[in-house]
Protein backbone atom coordinates (compact mmCIF):
# COMPACT_ATOMS: atom_id res chain seq x y z
CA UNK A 1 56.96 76.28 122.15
CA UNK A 2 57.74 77.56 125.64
CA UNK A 3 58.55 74.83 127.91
CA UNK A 4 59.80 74.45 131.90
CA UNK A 5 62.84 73.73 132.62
CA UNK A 6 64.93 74.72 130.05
CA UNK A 7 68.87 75.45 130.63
CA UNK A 8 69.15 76.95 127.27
CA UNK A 9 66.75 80.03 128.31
CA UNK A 10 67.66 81.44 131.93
CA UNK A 11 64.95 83.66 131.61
CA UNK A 12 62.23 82.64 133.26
CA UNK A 13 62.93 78.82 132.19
CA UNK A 14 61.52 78.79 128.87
CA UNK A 15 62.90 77.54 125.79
CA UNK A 16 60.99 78.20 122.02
CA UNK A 17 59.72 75.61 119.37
CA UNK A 18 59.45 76.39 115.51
CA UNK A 19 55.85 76.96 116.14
CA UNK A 20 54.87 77.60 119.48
CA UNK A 21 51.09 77.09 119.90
CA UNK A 22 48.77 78.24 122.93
CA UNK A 23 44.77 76.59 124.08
CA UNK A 24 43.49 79.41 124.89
CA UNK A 25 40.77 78.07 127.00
CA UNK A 26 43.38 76.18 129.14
CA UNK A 27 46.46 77.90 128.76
CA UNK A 28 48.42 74.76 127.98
CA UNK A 29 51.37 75.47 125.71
CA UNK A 30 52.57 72.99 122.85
CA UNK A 31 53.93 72.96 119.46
CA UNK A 32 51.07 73.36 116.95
CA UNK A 33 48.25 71.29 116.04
CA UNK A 34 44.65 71.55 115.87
CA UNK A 35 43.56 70.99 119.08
CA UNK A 36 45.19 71.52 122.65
CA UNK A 37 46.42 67.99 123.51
CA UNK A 38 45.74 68.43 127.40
CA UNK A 39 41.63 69.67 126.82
CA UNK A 40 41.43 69.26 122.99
CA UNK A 41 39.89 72.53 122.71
CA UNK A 42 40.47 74.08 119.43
CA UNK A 43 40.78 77.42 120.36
CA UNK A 44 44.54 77.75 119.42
CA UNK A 45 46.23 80.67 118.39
CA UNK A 46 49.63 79.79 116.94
CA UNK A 47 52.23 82.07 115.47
CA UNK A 48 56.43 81.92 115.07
CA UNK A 49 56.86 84.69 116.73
CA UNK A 50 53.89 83.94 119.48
CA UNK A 51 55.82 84.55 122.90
CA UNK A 52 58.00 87.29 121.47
CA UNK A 53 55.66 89.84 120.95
CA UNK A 54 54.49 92.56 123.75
CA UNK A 55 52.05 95.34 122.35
CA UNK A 56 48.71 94.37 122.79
CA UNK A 57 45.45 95.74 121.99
CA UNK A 58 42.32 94.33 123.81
CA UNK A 59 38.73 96.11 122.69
CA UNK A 60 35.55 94.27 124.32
CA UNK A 61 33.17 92.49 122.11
CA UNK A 62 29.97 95.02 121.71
CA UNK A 63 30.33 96.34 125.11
CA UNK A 64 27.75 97.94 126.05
CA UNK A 65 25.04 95.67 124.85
CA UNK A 66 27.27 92.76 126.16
CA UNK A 67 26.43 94.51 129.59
CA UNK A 68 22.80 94.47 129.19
CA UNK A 69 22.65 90.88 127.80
CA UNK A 70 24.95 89.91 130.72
CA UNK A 71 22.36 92.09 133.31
CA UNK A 72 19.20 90.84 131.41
CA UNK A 73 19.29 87.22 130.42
CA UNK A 74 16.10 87.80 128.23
CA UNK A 75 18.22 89.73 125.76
CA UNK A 76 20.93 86.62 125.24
CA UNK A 77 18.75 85.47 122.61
CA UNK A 78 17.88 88.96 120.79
CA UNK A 79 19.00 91.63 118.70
CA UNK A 80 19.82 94.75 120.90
CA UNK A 81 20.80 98.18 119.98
CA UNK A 82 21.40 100.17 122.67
CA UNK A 83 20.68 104.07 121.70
CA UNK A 84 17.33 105.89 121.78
CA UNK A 85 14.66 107.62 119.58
CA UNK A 86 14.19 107.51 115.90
CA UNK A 87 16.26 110.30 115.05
CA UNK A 88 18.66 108.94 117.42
CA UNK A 89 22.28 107.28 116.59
CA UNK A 90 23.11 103.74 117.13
CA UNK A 91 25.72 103.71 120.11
CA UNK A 92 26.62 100.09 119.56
CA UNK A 93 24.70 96.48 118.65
CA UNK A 94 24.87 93.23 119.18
CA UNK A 95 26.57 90.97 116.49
CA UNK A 96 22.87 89.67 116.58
CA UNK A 97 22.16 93.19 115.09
CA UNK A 98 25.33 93.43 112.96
CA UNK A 99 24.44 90.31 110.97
CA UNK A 100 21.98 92.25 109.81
CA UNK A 101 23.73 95.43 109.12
CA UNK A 102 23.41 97.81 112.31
CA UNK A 103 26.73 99.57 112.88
CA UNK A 104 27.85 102.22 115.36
CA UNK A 105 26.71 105.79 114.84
CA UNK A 106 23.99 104.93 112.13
CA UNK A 107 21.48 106.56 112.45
CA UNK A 108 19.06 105.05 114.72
CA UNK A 109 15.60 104.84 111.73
CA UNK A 110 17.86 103.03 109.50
CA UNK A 111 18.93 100.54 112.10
CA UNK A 112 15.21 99.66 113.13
CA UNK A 113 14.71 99.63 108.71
CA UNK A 114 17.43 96.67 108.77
CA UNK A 115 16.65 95.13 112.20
CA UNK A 116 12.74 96.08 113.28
CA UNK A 117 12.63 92.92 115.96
CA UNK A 118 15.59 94.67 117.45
CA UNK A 119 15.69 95.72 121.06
CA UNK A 120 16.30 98.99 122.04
CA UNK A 121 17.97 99.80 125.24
CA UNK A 122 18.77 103.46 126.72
CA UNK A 123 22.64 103.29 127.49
CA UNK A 124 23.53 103.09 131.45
CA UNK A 125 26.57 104.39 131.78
CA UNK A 126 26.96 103.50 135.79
CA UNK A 127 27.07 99.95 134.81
CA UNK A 128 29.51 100.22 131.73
CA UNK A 129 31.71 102.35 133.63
CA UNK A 130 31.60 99.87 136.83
CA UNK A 131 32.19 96.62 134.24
CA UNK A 132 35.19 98.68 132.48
CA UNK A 133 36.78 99.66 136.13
CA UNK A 134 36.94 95.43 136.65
CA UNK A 135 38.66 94.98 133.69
CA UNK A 136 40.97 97.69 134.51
CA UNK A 137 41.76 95.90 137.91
CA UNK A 138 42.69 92.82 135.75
CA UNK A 139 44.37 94.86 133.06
CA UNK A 140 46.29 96.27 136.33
CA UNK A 141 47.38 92.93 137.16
CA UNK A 142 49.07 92.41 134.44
CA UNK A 143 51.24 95.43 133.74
CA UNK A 144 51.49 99.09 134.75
CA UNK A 145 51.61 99.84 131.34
CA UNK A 146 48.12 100.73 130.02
CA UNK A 147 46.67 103.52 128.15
CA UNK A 148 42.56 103.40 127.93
CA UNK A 149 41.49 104.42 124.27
CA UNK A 150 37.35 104.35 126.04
CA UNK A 151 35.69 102.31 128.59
CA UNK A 152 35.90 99.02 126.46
CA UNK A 153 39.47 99.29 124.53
CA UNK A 154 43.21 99.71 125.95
CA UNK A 155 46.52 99.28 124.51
CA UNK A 156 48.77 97.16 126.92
CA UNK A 157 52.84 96.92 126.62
CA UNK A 158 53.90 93.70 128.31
CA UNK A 159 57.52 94.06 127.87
CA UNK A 160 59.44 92.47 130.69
CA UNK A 161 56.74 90.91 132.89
CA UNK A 162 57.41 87.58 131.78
CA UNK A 163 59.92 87.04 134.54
CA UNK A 164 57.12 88.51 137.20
CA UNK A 165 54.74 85.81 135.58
CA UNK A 166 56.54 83.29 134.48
CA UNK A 167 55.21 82.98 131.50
CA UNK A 168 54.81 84.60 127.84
CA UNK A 169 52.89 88.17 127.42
CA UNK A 170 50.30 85.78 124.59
CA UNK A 171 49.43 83.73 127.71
CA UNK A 172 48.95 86.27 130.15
CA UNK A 173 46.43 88.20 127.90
CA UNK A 174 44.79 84.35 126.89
CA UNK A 175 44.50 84.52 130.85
CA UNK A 176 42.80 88.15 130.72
CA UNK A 177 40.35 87.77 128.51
CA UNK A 178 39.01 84.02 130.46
CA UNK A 179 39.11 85.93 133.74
CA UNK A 180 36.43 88.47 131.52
CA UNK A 181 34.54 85.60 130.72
CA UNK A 182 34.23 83.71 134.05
CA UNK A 183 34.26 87.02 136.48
CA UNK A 184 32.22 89.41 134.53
CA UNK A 185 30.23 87.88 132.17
CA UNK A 186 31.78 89.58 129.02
CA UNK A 187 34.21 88.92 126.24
CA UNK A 188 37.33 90.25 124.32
CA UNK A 189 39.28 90.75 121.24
CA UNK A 190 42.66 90.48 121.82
CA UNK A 191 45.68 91.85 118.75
CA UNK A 192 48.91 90.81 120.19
CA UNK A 193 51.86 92.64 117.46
CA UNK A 194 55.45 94.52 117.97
CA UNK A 195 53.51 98.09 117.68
CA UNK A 196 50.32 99.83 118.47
CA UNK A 197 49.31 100.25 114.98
CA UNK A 198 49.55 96.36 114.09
CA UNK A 199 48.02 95.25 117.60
CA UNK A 200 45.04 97.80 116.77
CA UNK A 201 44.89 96.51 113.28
CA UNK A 202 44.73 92.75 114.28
CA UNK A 203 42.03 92.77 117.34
CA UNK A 204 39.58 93.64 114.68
CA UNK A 205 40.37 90.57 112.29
CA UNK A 206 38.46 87.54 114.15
CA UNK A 207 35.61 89.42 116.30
CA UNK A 208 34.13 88.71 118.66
CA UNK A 209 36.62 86.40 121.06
CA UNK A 210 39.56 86.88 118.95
CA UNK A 211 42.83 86.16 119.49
CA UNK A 212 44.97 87.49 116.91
CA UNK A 213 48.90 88.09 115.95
CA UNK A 214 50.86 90.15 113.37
CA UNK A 215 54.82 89.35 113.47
CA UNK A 216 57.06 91.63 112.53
CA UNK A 217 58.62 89.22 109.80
CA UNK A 218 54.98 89.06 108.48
CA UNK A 219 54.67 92.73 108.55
CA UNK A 220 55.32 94.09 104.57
CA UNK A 221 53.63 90.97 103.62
CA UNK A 222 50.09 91.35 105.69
CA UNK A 223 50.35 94.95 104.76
CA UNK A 224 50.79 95.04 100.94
CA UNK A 225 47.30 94.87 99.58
CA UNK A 226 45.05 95.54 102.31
CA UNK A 227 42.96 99.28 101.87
CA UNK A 228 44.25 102.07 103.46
CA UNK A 229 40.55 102.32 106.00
CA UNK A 230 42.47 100.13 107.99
CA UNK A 231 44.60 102.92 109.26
CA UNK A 232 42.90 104.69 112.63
CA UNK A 233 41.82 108.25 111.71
CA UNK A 234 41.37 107.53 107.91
CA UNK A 235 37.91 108.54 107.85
CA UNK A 236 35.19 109.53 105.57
CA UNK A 237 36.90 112.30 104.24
CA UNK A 238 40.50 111.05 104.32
CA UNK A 239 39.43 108.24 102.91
CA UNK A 240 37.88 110.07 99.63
CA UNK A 241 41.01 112.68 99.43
CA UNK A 242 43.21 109.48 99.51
CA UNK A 243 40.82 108.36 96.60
CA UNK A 244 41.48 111.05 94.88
CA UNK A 245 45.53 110.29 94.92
CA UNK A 246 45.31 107.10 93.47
CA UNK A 247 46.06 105.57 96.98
CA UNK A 248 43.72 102.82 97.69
CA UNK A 249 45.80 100.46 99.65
CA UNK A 250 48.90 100.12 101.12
CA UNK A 251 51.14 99.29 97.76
CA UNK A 252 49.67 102.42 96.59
CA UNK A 253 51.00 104.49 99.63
CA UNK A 254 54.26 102.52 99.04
CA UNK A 255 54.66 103.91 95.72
CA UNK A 256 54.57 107.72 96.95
CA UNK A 257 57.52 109.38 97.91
CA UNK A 258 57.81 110.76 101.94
CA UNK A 259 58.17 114.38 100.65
CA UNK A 260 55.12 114.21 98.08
CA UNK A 261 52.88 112.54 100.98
CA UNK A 262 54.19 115.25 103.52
CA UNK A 263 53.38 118.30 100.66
CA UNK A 264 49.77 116.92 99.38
CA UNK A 265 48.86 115.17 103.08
CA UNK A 266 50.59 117.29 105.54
CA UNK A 267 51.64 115.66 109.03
CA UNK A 268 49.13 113.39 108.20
CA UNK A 269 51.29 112.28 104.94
CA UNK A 270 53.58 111.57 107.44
CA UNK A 271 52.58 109.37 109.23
CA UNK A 272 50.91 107.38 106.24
CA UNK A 273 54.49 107.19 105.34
CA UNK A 274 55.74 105.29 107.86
CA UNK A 275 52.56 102.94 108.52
CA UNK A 276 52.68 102.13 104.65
CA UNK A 277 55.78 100.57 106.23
CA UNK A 278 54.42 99.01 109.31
CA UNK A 279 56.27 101.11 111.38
CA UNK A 280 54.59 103.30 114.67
CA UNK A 281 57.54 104.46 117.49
CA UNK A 282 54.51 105.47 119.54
CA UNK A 283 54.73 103.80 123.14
CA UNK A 284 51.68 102.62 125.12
CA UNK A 285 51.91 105.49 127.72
CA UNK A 286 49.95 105.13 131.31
CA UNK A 287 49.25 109.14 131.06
CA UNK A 288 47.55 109.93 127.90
CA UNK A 289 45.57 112.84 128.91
CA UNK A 290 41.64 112.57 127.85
CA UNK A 291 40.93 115.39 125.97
CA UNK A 292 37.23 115.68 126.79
CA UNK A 293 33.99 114.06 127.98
CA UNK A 294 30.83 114.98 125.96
CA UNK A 295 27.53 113.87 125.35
CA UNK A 296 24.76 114.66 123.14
CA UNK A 297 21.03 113.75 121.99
CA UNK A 298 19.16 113.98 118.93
CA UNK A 299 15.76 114.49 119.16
CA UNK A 300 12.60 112.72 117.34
CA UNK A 301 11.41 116.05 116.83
CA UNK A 302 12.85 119.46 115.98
CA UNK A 303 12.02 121.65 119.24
CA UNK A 304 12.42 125.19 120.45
CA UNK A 305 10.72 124.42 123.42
CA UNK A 306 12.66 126.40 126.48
CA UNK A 307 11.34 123.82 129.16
CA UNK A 308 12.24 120.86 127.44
CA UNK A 309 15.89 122.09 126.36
CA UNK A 310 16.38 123.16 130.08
CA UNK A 311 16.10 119.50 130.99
CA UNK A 312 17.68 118.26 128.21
CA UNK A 313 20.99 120.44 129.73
CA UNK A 314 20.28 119.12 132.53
CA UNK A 315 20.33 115.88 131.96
CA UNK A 316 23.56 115.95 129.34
CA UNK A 317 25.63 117.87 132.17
CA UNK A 318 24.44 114.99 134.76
CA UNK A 319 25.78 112.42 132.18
CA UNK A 320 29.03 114.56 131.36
CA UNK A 321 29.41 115.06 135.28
CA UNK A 322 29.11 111.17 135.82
CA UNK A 323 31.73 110.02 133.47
CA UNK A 324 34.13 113.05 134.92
CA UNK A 325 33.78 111.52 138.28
CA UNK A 326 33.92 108.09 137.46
CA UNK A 327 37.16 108.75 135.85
CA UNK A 328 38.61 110.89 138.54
CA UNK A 329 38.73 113.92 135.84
CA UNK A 330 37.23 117.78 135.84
CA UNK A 331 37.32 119.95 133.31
CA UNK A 332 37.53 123.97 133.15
CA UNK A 333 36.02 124.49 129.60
CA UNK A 334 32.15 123.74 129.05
CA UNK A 335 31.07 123.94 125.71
CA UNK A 336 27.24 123.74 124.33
CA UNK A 337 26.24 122.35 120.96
CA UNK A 338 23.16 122.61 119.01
CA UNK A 339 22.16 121.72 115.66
CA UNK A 340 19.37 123.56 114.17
CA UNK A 341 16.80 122.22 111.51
CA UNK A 342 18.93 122.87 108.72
CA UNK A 343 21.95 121.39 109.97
CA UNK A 344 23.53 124.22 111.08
CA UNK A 345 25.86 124.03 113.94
CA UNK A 346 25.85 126.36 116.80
CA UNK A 347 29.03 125.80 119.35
CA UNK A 348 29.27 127.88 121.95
CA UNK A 349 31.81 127.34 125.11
CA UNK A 350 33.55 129.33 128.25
CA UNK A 351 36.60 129.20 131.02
CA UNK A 352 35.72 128.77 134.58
CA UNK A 353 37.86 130.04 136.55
CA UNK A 354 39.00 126.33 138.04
CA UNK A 355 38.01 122.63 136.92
CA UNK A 356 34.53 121.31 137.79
CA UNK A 357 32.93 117.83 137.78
CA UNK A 358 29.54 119.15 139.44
CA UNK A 359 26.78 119.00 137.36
CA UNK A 360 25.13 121.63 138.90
CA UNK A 361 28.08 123.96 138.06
CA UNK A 362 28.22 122.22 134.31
CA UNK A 363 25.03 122.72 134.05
CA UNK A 364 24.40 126.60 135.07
CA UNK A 365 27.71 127.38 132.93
CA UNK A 366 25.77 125.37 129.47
CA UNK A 367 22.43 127.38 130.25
CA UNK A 368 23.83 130.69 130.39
CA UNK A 369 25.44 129.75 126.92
CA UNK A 370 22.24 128.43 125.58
CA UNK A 371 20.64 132.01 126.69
CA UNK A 372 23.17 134.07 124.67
CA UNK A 373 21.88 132.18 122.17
CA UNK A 374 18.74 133.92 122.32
CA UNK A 375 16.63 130.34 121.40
CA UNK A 376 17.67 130.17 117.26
CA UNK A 377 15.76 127.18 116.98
CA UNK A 378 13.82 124.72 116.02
CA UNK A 379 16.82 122.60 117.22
CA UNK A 380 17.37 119.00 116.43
CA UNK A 381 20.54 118.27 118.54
CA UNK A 382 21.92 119.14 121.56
CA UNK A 383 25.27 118.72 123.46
CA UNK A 384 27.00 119.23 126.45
CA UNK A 385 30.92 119.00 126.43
CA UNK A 386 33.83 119.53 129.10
CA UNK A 387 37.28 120.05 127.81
CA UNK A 388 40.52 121.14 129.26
CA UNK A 389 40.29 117.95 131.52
CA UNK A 390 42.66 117.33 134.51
CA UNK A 391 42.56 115.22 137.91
CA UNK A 392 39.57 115.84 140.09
CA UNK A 393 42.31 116.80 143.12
CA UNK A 394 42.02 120.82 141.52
CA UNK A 395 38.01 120.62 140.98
CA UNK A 396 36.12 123.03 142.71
CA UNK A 397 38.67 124.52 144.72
CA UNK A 398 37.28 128.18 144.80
CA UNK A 399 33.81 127.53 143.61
CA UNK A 400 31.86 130.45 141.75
CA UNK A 401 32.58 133.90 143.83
CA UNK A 402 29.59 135.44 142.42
CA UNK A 403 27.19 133.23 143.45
CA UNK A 404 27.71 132.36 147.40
CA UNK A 405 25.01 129.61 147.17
CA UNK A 406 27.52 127.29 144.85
CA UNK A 407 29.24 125.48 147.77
CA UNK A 408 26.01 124.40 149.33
CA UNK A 409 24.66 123.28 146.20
CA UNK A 410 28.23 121.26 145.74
CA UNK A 411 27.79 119.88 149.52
CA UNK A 412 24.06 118.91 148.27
CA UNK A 413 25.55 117.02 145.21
CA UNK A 414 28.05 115.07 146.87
CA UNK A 415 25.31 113.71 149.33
CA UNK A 416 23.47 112.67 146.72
CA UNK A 417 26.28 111.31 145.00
CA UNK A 418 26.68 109.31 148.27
CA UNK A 419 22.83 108.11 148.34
CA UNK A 420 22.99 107.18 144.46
CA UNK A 421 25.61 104.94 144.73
CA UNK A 422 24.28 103.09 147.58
CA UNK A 423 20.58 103.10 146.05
CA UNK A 424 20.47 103.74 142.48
CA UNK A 425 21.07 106.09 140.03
CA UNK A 426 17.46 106.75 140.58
CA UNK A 427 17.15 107.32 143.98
CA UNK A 428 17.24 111.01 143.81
CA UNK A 429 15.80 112.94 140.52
CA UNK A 430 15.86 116.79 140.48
CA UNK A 431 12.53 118.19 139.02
CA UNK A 432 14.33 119.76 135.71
CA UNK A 433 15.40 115.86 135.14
CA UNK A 434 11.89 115.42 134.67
CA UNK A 435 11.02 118.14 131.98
C-alpha cells in the first residue's frame, strides 16, 4: 500500500505494499481485505500494480437518462429510454431498461416490444452538455491531459501529478468519480490500465460505478481468450470478416502472422496485430480534433411533405448549431442526409466559404441541398451534418456576400442565444420550428 511518511520513497512520501488496496467511498488506503478498515465500506478496488498505473478511461453510467432521473425524481424508480417515435433509435437506457434488453441504437419499436412500461424521454441536449462541461471542470482538476471521446467518456493520462496531489493517480480518479456523485447527481465507470486500449477495455467490465484495473503483468493473460468485439471499431462487419478468418478471439489473432493480418486486414490488420498483444503507443492527446457534429431523425412515417421537412432542417441545424457552440467549434462543410423508403441513401454536402456555427446559415446551406434534390421521396430519415470542424474564433468572419441580410440575421441569433440561456431553450421558437 501507499503510506505517509516513508524515507524509502522521496516521491511524494509514499512507500508500496504487496497488495495495495483503496475504499473507494473514503479514500483510505490499506493493504487488502474486504472491507476498508477506517469506514468498512466494501467498495475496494485492489490490484499489485494499483498506484502504478496512469491511463485512465472514465465513461458515465447511462448518461443521458442519468440526467433526466437526476432532473426528474419520478423517473428514479422507472425504466427510461430517452429517444423518440416508433421508428425512432434508442439513444441510450437506463440499466432499468437494459435488464430487459434495450441497448443503444436499437431501434426504438423493438425497445418498447422488450420494455412497454418504459419511459420515453426526448433527449435535451442543453442539460447533457451543461452536466458534461462540470465534469470536465473536475476532469480539469486533475490533469491537463484529457481527450473527450463524447459528452459522457474521456481518456485521462495522470502521469506525474502524483507529486501535485500527493497521492496515487487510482485515488485521484476514486476522488473524481465521488465528487460526480455528491456535486452532480451522476455516476462513473472508471478503467485505470498502462494504455488506452486496456483502460477502454476495463471501464466496461463492472458497470455501472465501476472501478476497474488491467496491469501490465496481467496483460497476455486477461487477453488470451476473450473475443475479439472487445476491440473499439470491430463492428458488425469486422466482426463477421474476422469470422470468416478463423479469428474469434484473441489466441486466434495471436496465431496469425503481422504480414498475413496486414495483406488480408489492411492497416486495420495492423493494428489487430499489436492489440492481440496488448500493446497501443497511442497517447491521450488534449487536441484530438472532432471530426464532425451531426444529427438526424427517423420518422414514424415515410413523408414527402415539403413543410414538414423544412422544419425538420430546421430543427436538425438548431441541434447541430447548439452542440457547435457549446463546444466552441464551427464547421465549413454542411452535409444533408436522407433515406428514402427503400433504404436508399441520398448524401448531399457543400464548402462555405468560412466556418459557421449559426443555424440560420446551417440551415439555408442544408435547404438549398435538399432543393437540388428535387423532393425524391417518400423519405424516412433525415440528417443534418457539419464537418471540417475548427475553433469558433474563424466562424463567421465574412458572412455570405451574396446575401447582405446574413449579418443581421447572425446579430438576431446571438440575441437570442443570449435570451435562451437566461430563460430557456424555449423562450424563443421561430415559426418553421413549429412545422
Amino acid at each position: 500500500m501507499w503510506t505517509r511518511g516513508s524515507v524509502n520513497r522521496p516521491d511524494f512520501g509514499y512507500h508500496r505494499a504487496i497488495m495495495p488496496a483503496l475504499c473507494r467511498d473514503c479514500l483510505h488506503q490499506f493493504q487488502t481485505g474486504p472491507r476498508c478498515p477506517a469506514c468498512r465500506s466494501p467498495r475496494i478496488v485492489s490490484h499489485p500494480e494499483l498506484f502504478d498505473l496512469t491511463i485512465a478511461h472514465m465513461d458515465c453510467d447511462a448518461f443521458y437518462a442519468s440526467v433526466e432521473k437526476r432532473d426528474n425524481p419520478a423517473l428514479r424508480d422507472q425504466p427510461v429510454i430517452i429517444g423518440g417515435g416508433r421508428r425512432g433509435v434508442v439513444s441510450t437506457a437506463c440499466y432499468i431498461a437494459r435488464i430487459k434488453g434495450v441497448r443503444s441504437a436499437m431501434p426504438m419499436f423493438q425497445a418498447l416490444k422488450l420494455c412497454p412500461e418504459a419511459v420515453v424521454v426526448k433527449p435535451r441536449m442543453a442539460a447533457y452538455v451543461e452536466a458534461s462541461r462540470a465534469i470536465r471542470a473536475m476532469m480539469d482538476d486533475l490533469t491537463p491531459s484529457i481527450e473527450p471521446l463524447s459528452l459522457d467518456e474521456a481518456f485521462l493520462d495522470l502521469a506525474g501529478t502524483a507529486r501535485l496531489h500527493h497521492a496515487p493517480p487510482a485515488a485521484m480518479l476514486a476522488r473524481l468519480t465521488k465528487r460526480m456523485q455528491s456535486e452532480l447527481g451522476l455516476t462513473g465507470s472508471i478503467g485505470l490500465s498502462h494504455n488506452k486500449f486496456l483502460a477502454k477495455v476495463a471501464s466496461d467490465l463492472d458497470k455501472p460505478r465501476g472501478f476497474s484495473v488491467i496491469g501490465a503483468a496481467e496483460t497476455a493473460a486477461f487477453l488470451h481468450d476473450k473475443p475479439v468485439r472487445l476491440i473499439w471499431g470491430v463492428g458488425q462487419a469486422m466482426q463477421a470478416a474476422l469470422d470468416r478468418a478463423g479469428i474469434r478471439t484473441f489466441a486466434d489473432l495471436l496465431r496469425w502472422d503481422r504480414k498475413d493480418l496486414h495483406a488480408r486486414f489492411g492497416a486495420m490488420g495492423d493494428r489487430l496485430w499489436h492489440l492481440a498483444r496488448g500493446q497501443d503507443h497511442r497517447r491521450v492527446s488534449a487536441h484530438a480534433p472532432m471530426k464532425s457534429i451531426s444529427n438526424e431523425t427517423t420518422f414514424f412515417e415515410d413523408t414527402s411533405d415539403p413543410d414538414l421537412l423544412d422544419g425538420h432542417i430546421w430543427r436538425l441545424s438548431e441541434k447541430v448549431s447548439d452542440r457547435a457552440k457549446a463546444r466552441n467549434l464551427a464547421g465549413r462543410v454542411v452535409t444533408l442526409k436522407l433515406k428514402r423508403a427503400n433504404h436508399t441513401l441520398l448524401t448531399r454536402r457543400t464548402s462555405l466559404h468560412d466556418p459557421t456555427q449559426f443555424a440560420d446559415r446551417i440551415y439555408r446551406t442544408a435547404r438549398d441541398l435538399f432543393d437540388q434534390l428535387a423532393n425524391q421521396g417518400p423519405y424516412r430519415l433525415i440528417g443534418v451534418g457539419l464537418s471540417d470542424i475548427s475553433a469558433e474564433t474563424t466562424a463567421d468572419l465574412t458572412g455570405d456576400l451574396l446575401d447582405p441580410d446574413a449579418a443581421k440575421r447572425g446579430d438576431a441569433e446571438r440575441a437570442a442565444d443570449r435570451i435562451r440561456a437566461k430563460f430557456g431553450h424555449d423562450a424563443i421558437l421561430k415559426g418553421r420550428a413549429l412545422r
